[in-house]
C-alpha atoms as a PDB file:
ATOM      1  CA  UNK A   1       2.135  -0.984   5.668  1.00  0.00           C
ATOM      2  CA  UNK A   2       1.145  -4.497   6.835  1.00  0.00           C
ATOM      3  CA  UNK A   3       0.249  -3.264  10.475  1.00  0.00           C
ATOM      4  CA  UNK A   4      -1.350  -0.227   9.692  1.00  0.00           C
ATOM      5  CA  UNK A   5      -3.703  -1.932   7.325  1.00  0.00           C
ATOM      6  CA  UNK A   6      -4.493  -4.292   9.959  1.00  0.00           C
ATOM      7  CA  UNK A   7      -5.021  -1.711  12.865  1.00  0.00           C
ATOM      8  CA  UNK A   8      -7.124   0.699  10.789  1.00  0.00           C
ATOM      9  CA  UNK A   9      -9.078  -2.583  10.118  1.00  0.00           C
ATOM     10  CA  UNK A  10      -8.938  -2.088   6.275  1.00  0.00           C
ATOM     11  CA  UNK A  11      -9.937  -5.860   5.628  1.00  0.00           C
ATOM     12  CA  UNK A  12     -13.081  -5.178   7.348  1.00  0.00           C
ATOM     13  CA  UNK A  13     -14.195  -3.791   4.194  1.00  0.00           C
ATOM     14  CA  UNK A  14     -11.900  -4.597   1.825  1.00  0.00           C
ATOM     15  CA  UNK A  15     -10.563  -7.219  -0.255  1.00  0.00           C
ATOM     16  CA  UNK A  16      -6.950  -8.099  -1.169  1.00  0.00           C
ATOM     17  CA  UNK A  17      -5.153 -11.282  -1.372  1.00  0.00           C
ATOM     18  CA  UNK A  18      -1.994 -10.547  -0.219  1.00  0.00           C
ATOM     19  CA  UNK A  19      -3.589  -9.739   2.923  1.00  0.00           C
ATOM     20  CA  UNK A  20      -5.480 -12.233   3.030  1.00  0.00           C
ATOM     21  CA  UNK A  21      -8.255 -10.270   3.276  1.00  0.00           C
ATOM     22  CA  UNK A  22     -12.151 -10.614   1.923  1.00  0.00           C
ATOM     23  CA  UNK A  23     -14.310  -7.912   2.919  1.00  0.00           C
ATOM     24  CA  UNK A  24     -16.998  -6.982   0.979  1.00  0.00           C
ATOM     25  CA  UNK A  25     -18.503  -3.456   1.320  1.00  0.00           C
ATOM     26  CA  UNK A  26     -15.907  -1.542  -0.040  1.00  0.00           C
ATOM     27  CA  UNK A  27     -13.891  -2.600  -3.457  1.00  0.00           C
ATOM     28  CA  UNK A  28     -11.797  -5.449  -4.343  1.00  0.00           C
ATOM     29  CA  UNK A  29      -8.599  -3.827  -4.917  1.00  0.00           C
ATOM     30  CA  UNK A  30      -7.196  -6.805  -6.647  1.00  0.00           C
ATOM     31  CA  UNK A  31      -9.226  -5.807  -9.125  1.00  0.00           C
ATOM     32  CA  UNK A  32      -9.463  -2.234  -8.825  1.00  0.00           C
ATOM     33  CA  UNK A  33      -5.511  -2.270  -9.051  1.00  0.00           C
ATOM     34  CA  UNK A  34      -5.170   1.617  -7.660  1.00  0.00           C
ATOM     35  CA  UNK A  35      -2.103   3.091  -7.396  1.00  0.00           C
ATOM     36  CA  UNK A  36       0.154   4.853  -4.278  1.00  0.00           C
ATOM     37  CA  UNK A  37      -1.252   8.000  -4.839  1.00  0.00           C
ATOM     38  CA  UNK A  38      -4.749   7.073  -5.796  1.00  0.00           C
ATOM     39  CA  UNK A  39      -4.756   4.925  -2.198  1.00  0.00           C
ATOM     40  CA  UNK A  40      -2.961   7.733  -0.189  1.00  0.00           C
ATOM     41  CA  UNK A  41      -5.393  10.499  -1.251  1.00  0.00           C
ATOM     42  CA  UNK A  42      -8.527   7.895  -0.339  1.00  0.00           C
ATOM     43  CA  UNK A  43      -7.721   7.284   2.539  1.00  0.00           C
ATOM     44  CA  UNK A  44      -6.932  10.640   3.705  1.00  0.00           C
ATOM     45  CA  UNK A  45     -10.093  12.405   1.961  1.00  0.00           C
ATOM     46  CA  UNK A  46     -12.002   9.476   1.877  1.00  0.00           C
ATOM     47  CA  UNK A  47     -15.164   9.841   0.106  1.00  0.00           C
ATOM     48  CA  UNK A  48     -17.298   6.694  -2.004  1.00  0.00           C
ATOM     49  CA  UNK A  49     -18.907   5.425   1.396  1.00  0.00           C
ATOM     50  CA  UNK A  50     -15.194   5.344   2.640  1.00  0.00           C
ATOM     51  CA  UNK A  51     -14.389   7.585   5.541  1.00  0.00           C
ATOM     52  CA  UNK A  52     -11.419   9.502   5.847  1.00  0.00           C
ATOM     53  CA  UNK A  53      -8.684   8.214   7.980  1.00  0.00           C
ATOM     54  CA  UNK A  54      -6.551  11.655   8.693  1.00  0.00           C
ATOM     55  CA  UNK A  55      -7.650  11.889  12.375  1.00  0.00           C
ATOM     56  CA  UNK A  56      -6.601   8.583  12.516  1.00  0.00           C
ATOM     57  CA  UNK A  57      -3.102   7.998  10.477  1.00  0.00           C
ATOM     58  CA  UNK A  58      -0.226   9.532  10.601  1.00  0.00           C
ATOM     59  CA  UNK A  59       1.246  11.103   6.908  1.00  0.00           C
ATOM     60  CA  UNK A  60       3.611   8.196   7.563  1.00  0.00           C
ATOM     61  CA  UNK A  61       1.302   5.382   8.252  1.00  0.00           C
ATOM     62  CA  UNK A  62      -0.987   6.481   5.448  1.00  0.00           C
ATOM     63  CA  UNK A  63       2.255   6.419   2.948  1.00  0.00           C
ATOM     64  CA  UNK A  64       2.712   3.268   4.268  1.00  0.00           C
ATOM     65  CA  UNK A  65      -0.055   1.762   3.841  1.00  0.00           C
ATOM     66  CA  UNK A  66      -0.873   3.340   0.234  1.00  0.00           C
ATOM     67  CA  UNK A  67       2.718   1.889  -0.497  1.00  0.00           C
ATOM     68  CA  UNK A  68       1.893  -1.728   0.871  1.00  0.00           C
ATOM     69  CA  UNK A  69      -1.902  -2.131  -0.937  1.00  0.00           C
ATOM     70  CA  UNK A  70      -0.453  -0.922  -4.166  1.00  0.00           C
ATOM     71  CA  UNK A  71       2.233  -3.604  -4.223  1.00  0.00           C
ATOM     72  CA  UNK A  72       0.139  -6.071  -3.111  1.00  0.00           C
ATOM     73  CA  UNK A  73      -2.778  -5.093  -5.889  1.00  0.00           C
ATOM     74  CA  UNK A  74      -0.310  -4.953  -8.518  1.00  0.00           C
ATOM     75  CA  UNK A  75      -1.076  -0.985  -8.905  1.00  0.00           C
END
């Protein structure tokens, strides 16, 4: 989950300290604490001002990566 949130360049926009991570346009999921499920189906769909990464990930690497923020955000 670690890679692919690094090559989809999810820190760009994002914040979350166990990536060491600070963007600012899209949420601080330390905060926002969002589940596997709830991260899976954003990043797929996207939607918010987020844009949807299904061209772009794999079912795995979006698993993977829903798996790894959750943990990390404590969701």
């Amino acid at each position: 989950g670690a890679a692919v949130w690094i090559e989809a360049g999810c820190a760009d926009c994002h914040t979350l300290a166990g990536a060491v991570a600070s963007g600012t346009t899209g949420p601080n999921l330390d905060q926002v604490k969002p589940s596997q499920e709830e991260v899976a189906q954003q990043v797929r769909e996207g939607g918010g001002g987020m844009p949807s990464f299904k061209e772009q990930l794999s079912d795995e690497e979006i698993e993977a990566v829903a798996q790894y923020v959750a943990e990390s955000a404590g969701g």
